[in-house]
N, C-alpha and C. Protein backbone atom coordinates (compact mmCIF):
# COMPACT_ATOMS: atom_id res chain seq x y z
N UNK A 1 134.88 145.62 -112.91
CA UNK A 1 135.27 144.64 -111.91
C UNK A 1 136.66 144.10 -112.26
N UNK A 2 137.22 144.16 -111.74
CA UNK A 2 138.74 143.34 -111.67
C UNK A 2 138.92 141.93 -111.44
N UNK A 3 139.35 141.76 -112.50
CA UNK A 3 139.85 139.90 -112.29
C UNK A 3 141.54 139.63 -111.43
N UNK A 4 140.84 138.66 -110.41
CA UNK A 4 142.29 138.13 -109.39
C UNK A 4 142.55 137.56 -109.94
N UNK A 5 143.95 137.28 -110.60
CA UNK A 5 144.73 136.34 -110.48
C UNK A 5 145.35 134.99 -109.32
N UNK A 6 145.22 134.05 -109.67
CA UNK A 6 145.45 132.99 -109.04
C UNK A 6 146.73 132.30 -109.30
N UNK A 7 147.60 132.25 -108.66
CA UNK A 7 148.60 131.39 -109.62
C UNK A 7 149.05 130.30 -109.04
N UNK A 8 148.86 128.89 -109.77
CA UNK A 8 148.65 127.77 -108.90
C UNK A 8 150.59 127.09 -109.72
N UNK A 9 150.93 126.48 -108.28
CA UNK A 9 152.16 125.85 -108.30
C UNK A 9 151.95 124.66 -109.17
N UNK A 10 153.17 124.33 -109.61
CA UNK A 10 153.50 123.30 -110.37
C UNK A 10 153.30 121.94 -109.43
N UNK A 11 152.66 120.98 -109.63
CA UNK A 11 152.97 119.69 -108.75
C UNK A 11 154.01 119.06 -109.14
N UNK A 12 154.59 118.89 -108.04
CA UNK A 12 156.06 118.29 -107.60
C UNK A 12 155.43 116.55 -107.12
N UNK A 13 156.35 116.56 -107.62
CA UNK A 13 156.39 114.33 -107.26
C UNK A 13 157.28 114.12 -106.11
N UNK A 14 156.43 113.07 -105.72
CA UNK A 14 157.13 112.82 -104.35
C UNK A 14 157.92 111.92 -104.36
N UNK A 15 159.28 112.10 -103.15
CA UNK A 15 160.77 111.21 -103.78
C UNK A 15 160.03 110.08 -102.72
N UNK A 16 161.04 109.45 -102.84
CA UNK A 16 161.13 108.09 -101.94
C UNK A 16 161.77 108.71 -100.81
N UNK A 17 162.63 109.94 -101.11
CA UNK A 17 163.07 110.69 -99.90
C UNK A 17 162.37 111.21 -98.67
N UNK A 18 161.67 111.58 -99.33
CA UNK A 18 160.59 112.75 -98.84
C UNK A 18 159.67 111.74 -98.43
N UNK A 19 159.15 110.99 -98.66
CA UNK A 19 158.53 109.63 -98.44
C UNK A 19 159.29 109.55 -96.86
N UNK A 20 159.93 108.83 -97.11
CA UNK A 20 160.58 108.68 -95.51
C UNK A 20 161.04 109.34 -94.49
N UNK A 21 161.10 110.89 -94.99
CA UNK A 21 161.14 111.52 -93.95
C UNK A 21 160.01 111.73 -93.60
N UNK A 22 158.95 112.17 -94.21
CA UNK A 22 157.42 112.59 -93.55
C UNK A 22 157.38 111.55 -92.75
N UNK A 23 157.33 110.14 -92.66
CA UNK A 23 156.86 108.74 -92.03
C UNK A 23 157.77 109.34 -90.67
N UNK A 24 158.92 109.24 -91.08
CA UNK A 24 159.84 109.39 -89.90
C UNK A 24 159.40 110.59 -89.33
N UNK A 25 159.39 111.65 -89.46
CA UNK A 25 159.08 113.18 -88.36
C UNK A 25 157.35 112.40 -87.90
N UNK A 26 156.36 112.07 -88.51
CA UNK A 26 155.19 111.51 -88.09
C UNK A 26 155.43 110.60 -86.75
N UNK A 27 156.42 110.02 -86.90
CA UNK A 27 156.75 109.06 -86.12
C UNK A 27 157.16 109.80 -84.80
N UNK A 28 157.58 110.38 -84.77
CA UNK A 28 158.24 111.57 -83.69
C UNK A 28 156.85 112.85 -83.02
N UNK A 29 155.54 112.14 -83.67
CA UNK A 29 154.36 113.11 -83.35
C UNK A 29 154.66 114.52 -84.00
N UNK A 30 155.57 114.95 -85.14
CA UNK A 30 155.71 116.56 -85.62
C UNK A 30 154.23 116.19 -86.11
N UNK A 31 153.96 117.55 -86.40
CA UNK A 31 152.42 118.19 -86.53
C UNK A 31 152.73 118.17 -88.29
N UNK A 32 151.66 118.48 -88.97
CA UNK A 32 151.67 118.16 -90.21
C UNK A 32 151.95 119.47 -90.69
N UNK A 33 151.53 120.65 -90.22
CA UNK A 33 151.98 121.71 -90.64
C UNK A 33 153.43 122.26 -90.70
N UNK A 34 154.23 121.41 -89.68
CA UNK A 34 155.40 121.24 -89.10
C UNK A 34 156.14 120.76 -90.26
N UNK A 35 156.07 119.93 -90.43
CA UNK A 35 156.66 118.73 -91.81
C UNK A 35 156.45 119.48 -92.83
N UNK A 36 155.24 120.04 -93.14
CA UNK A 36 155.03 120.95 -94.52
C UNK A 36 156.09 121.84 -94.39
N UNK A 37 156.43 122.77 -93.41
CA UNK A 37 157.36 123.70 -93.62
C UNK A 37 158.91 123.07 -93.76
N UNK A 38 159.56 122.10 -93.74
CA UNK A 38 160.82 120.99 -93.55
C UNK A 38 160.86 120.30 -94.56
N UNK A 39 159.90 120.41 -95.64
CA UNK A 39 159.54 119.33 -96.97
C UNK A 39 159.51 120.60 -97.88
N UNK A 40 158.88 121.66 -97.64
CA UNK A 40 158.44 122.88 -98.49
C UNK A 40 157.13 121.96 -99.36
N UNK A 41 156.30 121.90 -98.65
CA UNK A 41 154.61 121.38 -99.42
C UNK A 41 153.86 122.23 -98.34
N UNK A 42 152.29 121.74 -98.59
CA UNK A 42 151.63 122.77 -98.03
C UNK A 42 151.21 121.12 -96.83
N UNK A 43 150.63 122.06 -95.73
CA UNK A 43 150.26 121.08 -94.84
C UNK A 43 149.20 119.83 -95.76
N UNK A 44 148.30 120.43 -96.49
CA UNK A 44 147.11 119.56 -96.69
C UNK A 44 147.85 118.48 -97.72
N UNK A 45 148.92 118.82 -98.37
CA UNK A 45 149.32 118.09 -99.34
C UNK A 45 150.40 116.80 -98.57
N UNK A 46 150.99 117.68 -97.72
CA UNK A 46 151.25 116.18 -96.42
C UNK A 46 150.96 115.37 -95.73
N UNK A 47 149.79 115.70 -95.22
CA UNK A 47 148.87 115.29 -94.93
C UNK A 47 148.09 114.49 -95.91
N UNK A 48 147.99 114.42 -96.98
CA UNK A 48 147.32 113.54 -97.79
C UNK A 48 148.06 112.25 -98.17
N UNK A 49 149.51 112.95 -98.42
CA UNK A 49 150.15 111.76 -98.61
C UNK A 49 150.67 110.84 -97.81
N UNK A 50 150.81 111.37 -96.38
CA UNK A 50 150.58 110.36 -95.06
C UNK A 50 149.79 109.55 -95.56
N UNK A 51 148.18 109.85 -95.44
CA UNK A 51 147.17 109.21 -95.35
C UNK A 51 147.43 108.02 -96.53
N UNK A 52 147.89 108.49 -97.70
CA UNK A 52 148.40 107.66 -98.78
C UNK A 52 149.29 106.19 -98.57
N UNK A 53 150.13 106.92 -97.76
CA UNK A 53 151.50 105.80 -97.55
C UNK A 53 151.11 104.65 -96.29
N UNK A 54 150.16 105.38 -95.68
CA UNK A 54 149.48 104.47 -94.67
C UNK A 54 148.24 103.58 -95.02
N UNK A 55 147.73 103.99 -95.91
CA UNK A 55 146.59 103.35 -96.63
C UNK A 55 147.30 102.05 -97.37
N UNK A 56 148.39 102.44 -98.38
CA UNK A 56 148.81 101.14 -98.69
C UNK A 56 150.03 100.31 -98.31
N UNK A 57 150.19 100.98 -97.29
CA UNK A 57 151.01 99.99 -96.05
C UNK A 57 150.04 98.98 -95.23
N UNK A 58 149.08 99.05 -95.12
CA UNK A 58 147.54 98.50 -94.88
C UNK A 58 147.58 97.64 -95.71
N UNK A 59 147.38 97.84 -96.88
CA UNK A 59 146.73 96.76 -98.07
C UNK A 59 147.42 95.81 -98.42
N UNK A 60 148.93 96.10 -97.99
CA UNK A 60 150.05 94.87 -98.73
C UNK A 60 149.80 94.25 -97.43
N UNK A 61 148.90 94.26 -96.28
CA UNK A 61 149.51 93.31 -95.52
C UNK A 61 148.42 92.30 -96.13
């Protein structure tokens, strides 16, 4: 039987840049898969961190 190789990317930290553009293209209704390809992340990982930046934009109020 043959073993697949998997080879998993390095996690990258997210700027304050990148931060504000996702908010901003969100803002404009781009699709999350959309933004993933304009950021170079994967959709689900944009999507999470939306959910992130909106969660504690919530809490400080």
């Amino acid at each position: 039987m043959q073993e697949i190789e998997i080879q998993k990317r390095p996690y990258r930290h997210w700027t304050t840049l990148e931060d504000r553009r996702l908010v901003e293209l969100r803002k404009q209704n781009i699709k999350f898969r959309d933004i993933a390809k304009q950021l170079n992340r994967t959709p689900i990982s944009v999507e999470k961190r939306f959910r992130k930046i909106e969660k504690t934009k919530f809490d400080q109020e």
